[in-house]
Protein backbone atom coordinates (compact mmCIF):
# COMPACT_ATOMS: atom_id res chain seq x y z
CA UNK A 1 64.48 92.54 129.38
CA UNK A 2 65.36 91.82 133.11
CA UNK A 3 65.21 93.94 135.76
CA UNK A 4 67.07 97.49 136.03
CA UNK A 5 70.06 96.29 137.76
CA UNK A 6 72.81 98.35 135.97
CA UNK A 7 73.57 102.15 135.30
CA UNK A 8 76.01 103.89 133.23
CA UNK A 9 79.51 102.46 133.72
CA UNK A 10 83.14 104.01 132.86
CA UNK A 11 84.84 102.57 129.58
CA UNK A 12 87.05 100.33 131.27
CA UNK A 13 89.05 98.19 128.59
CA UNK A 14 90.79 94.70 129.87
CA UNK A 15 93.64 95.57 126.91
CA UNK A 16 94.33 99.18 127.94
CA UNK A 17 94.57 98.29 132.02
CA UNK A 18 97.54 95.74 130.77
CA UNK A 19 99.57 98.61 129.31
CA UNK A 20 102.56 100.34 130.70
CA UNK A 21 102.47 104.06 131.63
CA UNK A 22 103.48 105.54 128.31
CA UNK A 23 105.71 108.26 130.06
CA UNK A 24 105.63 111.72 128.76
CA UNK A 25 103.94 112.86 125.89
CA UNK A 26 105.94 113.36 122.80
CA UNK A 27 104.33 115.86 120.59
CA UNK A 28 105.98 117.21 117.05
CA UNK A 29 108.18 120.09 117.92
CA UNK A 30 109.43 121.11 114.47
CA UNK A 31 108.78 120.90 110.82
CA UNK A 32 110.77 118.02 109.30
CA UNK A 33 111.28 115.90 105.93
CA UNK A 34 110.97 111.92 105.98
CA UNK A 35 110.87 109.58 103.70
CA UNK A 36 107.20 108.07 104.73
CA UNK A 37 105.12 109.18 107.40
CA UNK A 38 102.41 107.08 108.95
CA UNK A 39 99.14 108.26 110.52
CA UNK A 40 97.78 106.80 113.43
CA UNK A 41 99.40 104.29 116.01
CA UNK A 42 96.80 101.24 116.48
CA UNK A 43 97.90 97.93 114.74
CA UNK A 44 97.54 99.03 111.43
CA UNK A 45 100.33 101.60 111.67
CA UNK A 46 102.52 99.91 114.11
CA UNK A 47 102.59 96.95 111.42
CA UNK A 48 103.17 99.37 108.56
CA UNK A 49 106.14 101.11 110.77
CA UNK A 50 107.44 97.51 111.41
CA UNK A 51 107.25 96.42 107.97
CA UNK A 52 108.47 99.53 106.31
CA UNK A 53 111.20 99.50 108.60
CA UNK A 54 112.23 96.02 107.92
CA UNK A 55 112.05 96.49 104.23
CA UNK A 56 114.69 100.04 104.67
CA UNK A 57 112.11 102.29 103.32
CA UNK A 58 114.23 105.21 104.61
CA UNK A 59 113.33 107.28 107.31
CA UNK A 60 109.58 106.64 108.91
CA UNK A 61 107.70 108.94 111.07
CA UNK A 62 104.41 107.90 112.92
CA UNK A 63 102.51 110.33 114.04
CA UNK A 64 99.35 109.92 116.49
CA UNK A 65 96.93 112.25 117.82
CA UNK A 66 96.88 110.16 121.12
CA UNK A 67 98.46 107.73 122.52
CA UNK A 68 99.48 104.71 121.18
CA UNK A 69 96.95 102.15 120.84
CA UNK A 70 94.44 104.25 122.19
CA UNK A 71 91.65 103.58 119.82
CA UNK A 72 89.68 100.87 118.60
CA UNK A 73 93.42 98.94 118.99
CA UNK A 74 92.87 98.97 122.69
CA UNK A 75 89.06 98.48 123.00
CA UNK A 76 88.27 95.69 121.09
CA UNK A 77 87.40 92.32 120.73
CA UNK A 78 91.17 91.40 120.81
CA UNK A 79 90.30 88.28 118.18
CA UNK A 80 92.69 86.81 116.07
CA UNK A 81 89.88 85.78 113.24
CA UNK A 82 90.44 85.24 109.62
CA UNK A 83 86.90 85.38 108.74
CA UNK A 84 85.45 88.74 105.97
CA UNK A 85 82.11 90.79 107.53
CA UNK A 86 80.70 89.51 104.59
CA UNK A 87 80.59 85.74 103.32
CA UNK A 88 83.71 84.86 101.06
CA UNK A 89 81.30 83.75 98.73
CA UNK A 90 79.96 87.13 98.40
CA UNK A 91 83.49 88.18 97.55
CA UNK A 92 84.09 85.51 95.22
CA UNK A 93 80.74 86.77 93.02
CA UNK A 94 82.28 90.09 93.28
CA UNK A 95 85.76 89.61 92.27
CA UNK A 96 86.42 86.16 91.20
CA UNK A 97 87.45 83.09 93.11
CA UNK A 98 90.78 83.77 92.64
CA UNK A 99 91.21 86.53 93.92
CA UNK A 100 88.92 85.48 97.04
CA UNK A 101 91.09 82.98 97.64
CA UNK A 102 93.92 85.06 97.44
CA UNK A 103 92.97 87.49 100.03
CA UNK A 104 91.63 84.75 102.03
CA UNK A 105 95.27 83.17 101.95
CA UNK A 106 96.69 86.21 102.79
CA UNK A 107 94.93 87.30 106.07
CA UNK A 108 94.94 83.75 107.47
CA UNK A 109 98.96 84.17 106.91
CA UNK A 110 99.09 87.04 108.93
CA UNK A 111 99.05 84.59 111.44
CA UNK A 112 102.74 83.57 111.13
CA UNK A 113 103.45 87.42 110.43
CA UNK A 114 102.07 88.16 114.34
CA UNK A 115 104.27 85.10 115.65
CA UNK A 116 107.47 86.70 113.90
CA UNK A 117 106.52 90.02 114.98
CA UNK A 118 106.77 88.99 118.70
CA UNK A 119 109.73 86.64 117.95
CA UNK A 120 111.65 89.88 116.43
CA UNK A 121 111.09 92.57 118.99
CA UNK A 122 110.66 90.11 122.14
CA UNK A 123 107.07 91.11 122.53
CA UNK A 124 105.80 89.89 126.22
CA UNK A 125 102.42 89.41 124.51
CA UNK A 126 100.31 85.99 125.19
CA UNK A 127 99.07 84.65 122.43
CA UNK A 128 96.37 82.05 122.44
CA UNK A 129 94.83 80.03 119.52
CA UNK A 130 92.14 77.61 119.74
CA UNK A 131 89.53 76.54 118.06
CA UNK A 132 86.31 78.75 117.34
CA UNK A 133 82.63 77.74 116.47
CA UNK A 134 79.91 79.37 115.07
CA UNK A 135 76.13 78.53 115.98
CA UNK A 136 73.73 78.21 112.78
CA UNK A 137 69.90 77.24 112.89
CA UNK A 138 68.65 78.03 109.29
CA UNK A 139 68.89 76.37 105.63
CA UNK A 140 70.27 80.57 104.48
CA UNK A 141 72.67 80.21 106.90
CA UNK A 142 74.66 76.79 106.34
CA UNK A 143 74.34 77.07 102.74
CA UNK A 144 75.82 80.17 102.76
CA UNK A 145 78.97 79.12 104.52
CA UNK A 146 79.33 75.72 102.43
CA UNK A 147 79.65 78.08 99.76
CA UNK A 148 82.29 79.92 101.89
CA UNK A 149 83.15 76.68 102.08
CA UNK A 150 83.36 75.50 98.34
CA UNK A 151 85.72 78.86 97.63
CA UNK A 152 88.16 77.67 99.86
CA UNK A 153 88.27 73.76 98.58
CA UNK A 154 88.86 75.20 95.34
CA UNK A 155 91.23 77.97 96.00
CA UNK A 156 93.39 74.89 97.91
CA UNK A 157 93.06 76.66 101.68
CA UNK A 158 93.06 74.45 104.58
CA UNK A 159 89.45 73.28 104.91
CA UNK A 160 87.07 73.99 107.75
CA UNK A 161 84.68 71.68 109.81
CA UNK A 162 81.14 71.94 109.64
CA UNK A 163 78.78 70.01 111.92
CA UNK A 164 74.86 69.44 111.33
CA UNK A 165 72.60 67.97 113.42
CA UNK A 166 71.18 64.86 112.55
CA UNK A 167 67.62 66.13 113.48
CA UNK A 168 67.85 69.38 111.59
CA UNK A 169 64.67 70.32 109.34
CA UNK A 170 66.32 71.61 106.60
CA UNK A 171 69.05 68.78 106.26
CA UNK A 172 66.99 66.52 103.39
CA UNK A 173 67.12 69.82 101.32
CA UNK A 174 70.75 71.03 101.39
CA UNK A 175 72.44 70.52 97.73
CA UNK A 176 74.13 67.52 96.65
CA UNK A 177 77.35 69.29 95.64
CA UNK A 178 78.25 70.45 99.40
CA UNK A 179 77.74 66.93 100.89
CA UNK A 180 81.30 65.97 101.10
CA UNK A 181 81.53 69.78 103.58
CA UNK A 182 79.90 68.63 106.54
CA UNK A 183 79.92 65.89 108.59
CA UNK A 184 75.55 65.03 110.17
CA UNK A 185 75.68 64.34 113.92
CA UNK A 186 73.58 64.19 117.09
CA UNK A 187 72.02 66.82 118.70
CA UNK A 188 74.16 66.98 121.71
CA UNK A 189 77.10 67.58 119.49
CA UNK A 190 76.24 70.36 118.17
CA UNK A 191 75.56 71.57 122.63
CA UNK A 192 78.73 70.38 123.33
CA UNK A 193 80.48 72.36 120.41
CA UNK A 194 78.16 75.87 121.45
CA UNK A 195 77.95 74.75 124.99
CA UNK A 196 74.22 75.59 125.46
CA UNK A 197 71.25 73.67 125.05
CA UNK A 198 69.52 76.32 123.39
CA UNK A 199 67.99 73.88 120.10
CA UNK A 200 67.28 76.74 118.18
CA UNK A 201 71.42 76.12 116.47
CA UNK A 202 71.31 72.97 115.03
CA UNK A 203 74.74 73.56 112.87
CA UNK A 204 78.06 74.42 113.64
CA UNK A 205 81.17 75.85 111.90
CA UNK A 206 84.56 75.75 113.05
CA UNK A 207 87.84 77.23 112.17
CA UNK A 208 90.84 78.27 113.99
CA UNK A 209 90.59 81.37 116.14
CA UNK A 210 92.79 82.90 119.19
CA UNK A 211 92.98 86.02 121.19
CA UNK A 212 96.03 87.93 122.16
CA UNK A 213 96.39 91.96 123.42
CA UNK A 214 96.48 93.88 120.36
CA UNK A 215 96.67 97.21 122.33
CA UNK A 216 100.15 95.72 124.70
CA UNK A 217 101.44 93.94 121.10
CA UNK A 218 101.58 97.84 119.55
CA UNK A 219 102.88 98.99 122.69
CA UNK A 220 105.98 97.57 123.16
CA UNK A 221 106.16 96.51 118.96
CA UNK A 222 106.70 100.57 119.18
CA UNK A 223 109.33 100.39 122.10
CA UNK A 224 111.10 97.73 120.08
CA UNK A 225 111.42 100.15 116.98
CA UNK A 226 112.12 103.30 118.56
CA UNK A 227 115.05 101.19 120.36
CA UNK A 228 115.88 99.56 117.40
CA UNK A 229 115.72 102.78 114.62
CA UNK A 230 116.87 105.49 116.45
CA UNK A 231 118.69 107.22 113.23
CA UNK A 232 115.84 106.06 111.14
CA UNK A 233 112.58 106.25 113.31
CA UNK A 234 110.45 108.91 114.53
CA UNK A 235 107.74 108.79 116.93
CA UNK A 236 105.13 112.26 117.83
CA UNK A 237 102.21 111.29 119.86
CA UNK A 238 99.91 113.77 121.54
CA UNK A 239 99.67 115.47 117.92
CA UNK A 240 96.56 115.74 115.84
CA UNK A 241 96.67 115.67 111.71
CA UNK A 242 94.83 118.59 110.46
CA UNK A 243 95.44 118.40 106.38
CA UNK A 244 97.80 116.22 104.22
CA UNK A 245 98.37 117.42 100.59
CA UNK A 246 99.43 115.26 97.81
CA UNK A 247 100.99 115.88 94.37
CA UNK A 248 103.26 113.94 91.78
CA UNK A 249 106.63 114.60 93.91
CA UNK A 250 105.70 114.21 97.43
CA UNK A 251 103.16 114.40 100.41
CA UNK A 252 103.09 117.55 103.21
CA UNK A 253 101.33 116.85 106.81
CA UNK A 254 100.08 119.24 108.32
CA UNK A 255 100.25 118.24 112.23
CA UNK A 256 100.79 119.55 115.68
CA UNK A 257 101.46 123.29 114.00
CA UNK A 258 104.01 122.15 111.91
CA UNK A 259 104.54 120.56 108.49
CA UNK A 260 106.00 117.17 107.75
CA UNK A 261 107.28 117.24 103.67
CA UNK A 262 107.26 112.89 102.68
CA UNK A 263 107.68 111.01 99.62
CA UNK A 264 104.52 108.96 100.69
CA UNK A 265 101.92 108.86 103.40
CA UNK A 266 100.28 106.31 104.99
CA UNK A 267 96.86 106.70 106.83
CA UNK A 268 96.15 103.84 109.27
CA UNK A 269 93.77 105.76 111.30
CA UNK A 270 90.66 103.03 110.99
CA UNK A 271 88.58 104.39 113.45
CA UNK A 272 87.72 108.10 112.25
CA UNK A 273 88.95 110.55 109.45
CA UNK A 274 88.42 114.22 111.07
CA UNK A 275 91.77 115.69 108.80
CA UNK A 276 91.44 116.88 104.99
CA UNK A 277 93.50 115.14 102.29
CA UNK A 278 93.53 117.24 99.07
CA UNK A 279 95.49 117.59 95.95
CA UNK A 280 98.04 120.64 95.22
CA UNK A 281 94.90 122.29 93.44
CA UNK A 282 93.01 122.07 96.81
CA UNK A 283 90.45 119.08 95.52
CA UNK A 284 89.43 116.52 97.79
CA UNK A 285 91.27 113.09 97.57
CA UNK A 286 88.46 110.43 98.27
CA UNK A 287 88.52 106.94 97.93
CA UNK A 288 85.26 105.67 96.09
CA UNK A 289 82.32 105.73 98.27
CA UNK A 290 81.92 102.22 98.95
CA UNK A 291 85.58 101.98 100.39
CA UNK A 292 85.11 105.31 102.32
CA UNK A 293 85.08 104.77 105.95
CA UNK A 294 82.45 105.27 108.65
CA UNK A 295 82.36 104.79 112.37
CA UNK A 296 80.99 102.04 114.49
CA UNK A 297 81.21 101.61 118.07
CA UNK A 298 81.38 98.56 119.48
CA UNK A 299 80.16 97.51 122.95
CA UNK A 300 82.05 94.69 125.45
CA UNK A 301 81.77 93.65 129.02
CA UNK A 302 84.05 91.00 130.52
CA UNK A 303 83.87 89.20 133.99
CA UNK A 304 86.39 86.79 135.54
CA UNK A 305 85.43 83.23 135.59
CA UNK A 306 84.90 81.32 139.07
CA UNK A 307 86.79 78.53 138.15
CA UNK A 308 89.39 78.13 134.86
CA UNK A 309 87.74 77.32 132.14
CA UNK A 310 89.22 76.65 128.38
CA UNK A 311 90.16 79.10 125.65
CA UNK A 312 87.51 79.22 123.38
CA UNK A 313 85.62 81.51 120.96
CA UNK A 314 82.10 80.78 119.74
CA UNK A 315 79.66 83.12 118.10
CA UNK A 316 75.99 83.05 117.65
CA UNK A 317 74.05 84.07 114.62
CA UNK A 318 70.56 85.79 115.25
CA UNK A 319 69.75 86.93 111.64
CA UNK A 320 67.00 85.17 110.12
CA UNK A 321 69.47 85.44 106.87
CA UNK A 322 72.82 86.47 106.60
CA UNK A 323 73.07 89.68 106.68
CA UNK A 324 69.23 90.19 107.17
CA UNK A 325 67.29 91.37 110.24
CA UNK A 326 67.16 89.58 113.49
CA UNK A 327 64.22 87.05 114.23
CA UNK A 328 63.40 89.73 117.30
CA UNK A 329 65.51 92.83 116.55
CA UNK A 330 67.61 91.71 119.12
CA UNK A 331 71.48 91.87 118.41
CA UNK A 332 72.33 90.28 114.43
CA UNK A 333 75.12 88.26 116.32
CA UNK A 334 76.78 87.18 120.19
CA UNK A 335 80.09 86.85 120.31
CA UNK A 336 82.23 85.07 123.32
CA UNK A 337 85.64 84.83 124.04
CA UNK A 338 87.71 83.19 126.68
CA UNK A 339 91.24 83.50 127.60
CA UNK A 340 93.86 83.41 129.80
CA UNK A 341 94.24 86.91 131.53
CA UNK A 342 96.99 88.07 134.03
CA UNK A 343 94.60 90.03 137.01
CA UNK A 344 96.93 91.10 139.56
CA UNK A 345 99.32 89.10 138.81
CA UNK A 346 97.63 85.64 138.93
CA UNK A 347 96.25 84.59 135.51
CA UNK A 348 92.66 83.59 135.66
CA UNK A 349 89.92 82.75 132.73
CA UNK A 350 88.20 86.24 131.21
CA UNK A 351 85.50 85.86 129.25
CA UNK A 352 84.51 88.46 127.34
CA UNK A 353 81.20 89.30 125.81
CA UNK A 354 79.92 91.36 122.82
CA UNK A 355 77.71 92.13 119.67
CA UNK A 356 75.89 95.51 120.47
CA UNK A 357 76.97 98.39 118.08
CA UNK A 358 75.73 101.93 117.34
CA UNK A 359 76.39 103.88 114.02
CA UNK A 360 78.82 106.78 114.51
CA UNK A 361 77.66 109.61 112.22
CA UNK A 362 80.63 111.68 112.75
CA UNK A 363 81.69 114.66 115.19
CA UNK A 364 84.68 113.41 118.16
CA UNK A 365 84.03 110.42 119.55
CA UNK A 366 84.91 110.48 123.21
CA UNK A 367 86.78 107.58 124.63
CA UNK A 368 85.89 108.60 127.95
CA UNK A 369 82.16 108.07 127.27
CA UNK A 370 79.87 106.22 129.57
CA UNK A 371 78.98 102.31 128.47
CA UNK A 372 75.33 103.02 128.58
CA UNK A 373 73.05 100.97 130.86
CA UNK A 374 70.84 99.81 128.04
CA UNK A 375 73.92 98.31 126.32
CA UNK A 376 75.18 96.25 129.60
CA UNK A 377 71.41 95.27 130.06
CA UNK A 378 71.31 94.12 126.54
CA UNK A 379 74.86 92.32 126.88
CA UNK A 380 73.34 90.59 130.40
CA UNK A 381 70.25 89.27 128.81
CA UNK A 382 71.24 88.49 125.40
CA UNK A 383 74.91 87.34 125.21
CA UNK A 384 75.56 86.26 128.97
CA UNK A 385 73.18 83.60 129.03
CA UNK A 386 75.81 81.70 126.12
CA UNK A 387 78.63 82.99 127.80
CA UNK A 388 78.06 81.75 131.07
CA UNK A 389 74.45 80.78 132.17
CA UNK A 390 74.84 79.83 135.84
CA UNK A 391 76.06 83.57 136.29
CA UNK A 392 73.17 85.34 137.95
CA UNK A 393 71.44 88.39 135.55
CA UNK A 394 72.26 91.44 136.73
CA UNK A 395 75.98 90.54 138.50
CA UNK A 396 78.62 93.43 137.83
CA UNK A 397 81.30 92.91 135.76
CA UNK A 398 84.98 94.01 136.20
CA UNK A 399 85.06 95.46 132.18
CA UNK A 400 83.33 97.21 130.13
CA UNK A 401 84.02 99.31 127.07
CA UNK A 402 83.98 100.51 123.57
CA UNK A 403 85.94 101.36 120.65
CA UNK A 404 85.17 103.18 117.47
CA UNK A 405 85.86 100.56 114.32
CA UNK A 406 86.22 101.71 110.96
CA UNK A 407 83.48 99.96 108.47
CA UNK A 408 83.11 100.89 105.05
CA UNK A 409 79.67 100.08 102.50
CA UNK A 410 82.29 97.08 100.41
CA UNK A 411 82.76 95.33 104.01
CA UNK A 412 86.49 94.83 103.09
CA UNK A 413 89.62 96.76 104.42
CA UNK A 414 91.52 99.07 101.78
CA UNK A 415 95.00 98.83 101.61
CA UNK A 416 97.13 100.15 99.06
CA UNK A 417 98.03 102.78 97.09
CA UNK A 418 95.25 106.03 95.83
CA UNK A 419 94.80 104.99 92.17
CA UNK A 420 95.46 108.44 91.13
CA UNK A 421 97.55 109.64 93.71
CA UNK A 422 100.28 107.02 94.43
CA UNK A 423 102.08 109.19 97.19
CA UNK A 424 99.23 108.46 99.20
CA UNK A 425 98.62 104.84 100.82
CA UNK A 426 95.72 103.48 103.14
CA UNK A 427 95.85 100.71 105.23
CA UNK A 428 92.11 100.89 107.04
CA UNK A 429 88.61 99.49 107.17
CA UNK A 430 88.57 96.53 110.05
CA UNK A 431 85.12 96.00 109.47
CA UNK A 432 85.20 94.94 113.52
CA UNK A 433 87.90 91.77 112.45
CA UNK A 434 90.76 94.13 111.89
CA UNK A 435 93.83 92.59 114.09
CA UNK A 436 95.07 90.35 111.44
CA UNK A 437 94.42 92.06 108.75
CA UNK A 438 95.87 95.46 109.87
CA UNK A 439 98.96 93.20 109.65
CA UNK A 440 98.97 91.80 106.31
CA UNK A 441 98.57 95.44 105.03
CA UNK A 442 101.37 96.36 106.94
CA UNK A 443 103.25 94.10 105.07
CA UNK A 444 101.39 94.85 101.60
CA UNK A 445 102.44 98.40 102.18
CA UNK A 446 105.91 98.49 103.43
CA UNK A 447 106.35 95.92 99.97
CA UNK A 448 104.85 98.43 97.79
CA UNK A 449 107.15 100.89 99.06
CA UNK A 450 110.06 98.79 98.41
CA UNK A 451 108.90 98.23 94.75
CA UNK A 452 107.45 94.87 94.63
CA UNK A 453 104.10 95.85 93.83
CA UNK A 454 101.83 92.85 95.11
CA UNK A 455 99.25 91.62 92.77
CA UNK A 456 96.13 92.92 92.03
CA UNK A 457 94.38 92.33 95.28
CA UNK A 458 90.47 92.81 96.57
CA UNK A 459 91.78 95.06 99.15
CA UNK A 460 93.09 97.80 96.23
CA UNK A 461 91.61 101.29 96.71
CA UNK A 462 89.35 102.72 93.89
């Protein structure tokens, strides 16, 4: 590790400096009755609110403890990926290829559910999609996305690209049956397509990606329905869930001092679970323990590009397998984005930069926390060098920040109702590649509620 150039720095996010000033706060003031109430005002609940709304599911509440888009919806990534944490292959064994498929299908679709979001409420959001690579070097790792790759042929999705150089070791020993996935080319493709000459990757995958402001979209997606649903939309910020009790007939929050009586209630709170959620006999409601949620904080940095450079996302594997340790017990992956980024009024190219993480073992997190030196050293040394290698080591950067993700032990989000309490409905778990799929479950929710029960899904709760 290079020299000790950096010491603890604020959590500064890129997304959060882009919002308006939210006014004043807005806390519950009385006891009231709605139709469904929705916890927690990142993406996930915005997009239930929006959908539910849409679909005349009564009258909504949202409640946050906050402010809107305050967690890991405004200190993230801010990637518009399709991809699973864990290889849709994996899922496939699990569940089927069907059903895979399916939920593949469905999050890259989410796609053209962001574009009519924006197109609806008049969103001043810029989104940008592009396409995004991902640097292999090992026999474990390609053959594990061809399979990926496989699912999707046969589950008739859009097919991805895969690149392998020509002088790779392992190339003679890949199976016969994935030959028609990838395409063998020079070396200096696969730099061009990672844009480092770091030999080490010697394959490439590459699917569409993008970036937009997830934190901005949910702040003015909220303006738009507040406008929009005055008679039929209610929004308390500043106002913390304590308890939420279900039964047969209906759901009661307990928030802010006062109670909230629903037909159904909606947690999209991702990040942490610090409230109860019991039965009328005072039992816990739980989902199953692989689909109960943990916390993760994630760790970003950002710096502002000399010159304009393209939009571009490209990520760099550093597990020996996937899923396995790292070859040094460095970072498992590097991540890089690139977009275009309005900084005082001039757009200019931000590339941001990420892959540390630390396990959250409950407690508050504070958003106001220090980024920790040791982080931005290990960003500088071990993600900067892909991102942009004639930037000096040790160079401040304008960002940096965290946000506390919700992961869960099945790697895949849970949306849907409580099998044995139906008044209750999640719509959590981003597994750190949450943006899209926050909004599918919207959707998946707010049709539920209308009573066009999707299909059985991999996403169900158990």
């Amino acid at each position: 590790m290079g020299a000790a150039t950096y010491t603890d720095q604020p959590n500064r996010s890129p997304w959060i400096v882009q919002l308006a000033e939210d006014g004043p706060p807005h806390p519950l003031a009385r006891d009231t009755t709605v139709d469904l109430v929705i916890v927690g005002a990142g993406i996930a609940g915005i997009a239930t609110a929006y959908f539910a709304l849409q679909a005349n599911i009564g009258r909504v509440m949202l409640l946050e403890r906050d402010r809107v888009a305050r967690g890991a919806s405004g200190r993230n990534a801010g990637q518009l990926t399709t991809y699973f944490e864990r290889p849709l292959c994996g899922i496939a064994d699990e569940f089927g290829w069907e059903l895979a498929g399916a939920a593949q299908r469905d999050v890259e679709g989410a796609n053209n559910l962001l574009d009519e979001m924006i197109a609806e409420t008049g969103a001043q959001v810029r989104v940008e999609r592009f396409p995004g690579y991902m640097g292999l070097y090992s026999k474990n790792h390609l053959e594990v996305h061809l399979r990926c790759m496989a699912i999707r042929e046969r589950g008739g999705l859009p097919q991805q690209e895969c690149v392998v150089s020509e002088d790779a070791e392992y190339l003679a020993d890949l199976p016969p049956e994935f030959e028609s996935l990838y395409l063998v080319v020079p070396r200096s493709r696969v730099r061009e397509l990672l844009e480092v000459d770091d030999d080490r990757y010697s394959a490439v995958l590459i699917a569409p990606a993008g970036a937009a402001n997830c934190g901005l979209l949910c702040q003015l997606v909220l303006t738009h329905l507040i406008r929009t649903y005055a008679e039929r939309f209610v929004y308390a910020d500043c106002t913390k869930v304590d308890r939420v009790v279900v039964d047969d007939g209906r759901a009661v929050v307990s928030a802010g001092g006062h109670r909230v009586t629903a037909g159904h209630v909606a947690l999209c709170t991702n990040g942490y679970v610090d409230h109860q959620v019991e039965d009328a006999s005072g039992g816990a409601v739980q989902l199953a323990l692989h689909q109960r949620i943990t916390g993760r904080v994630g760790y970003m940095s950002a710096f502002v590009e000399e010159k304009t450079r393209t939009p571009t996302a490209i990520s760099y594997v550093n597990n020996t397998t996937i899923g396995g340790d790292t070859v040094s017990g460095d970072i498992p992956y590097a991540y890089v984005t690139r977009r275009t980024y309005d900084l005082a009024g001039e757009d200019v190219t931000l590339t941001c930069m990420g892959g540390p993480d630390l396990g959250f073992q409950g407690g508050d997190y504070r958003a106001e926390a220090l980024v920790p030196a040791d982080v931005l050293h290990a960003i500088d040394d071990q993600v900067r060098p892909f991102a942009q290698p004639l930037r000096p080591a040790g160079r401040p950067y304008e960002f940096h920040w965290h946000g506390l993700m919700g992961y869960n032990e099945s790697q895949i989000r849970v949306v849907g109702p409580h099998p044995r309490h139906p008044r209750l409905l999640y719509n959590l778990g981003c597994n750190g590649v949450g943006f899209l799929a926050s909004i599918h479950g919207g959707q998946r929710l707010a049709r539920t509620l209308a009573g066009a029960a999707p299909p059985a899904s991999i996403f169900d709760p158990t």
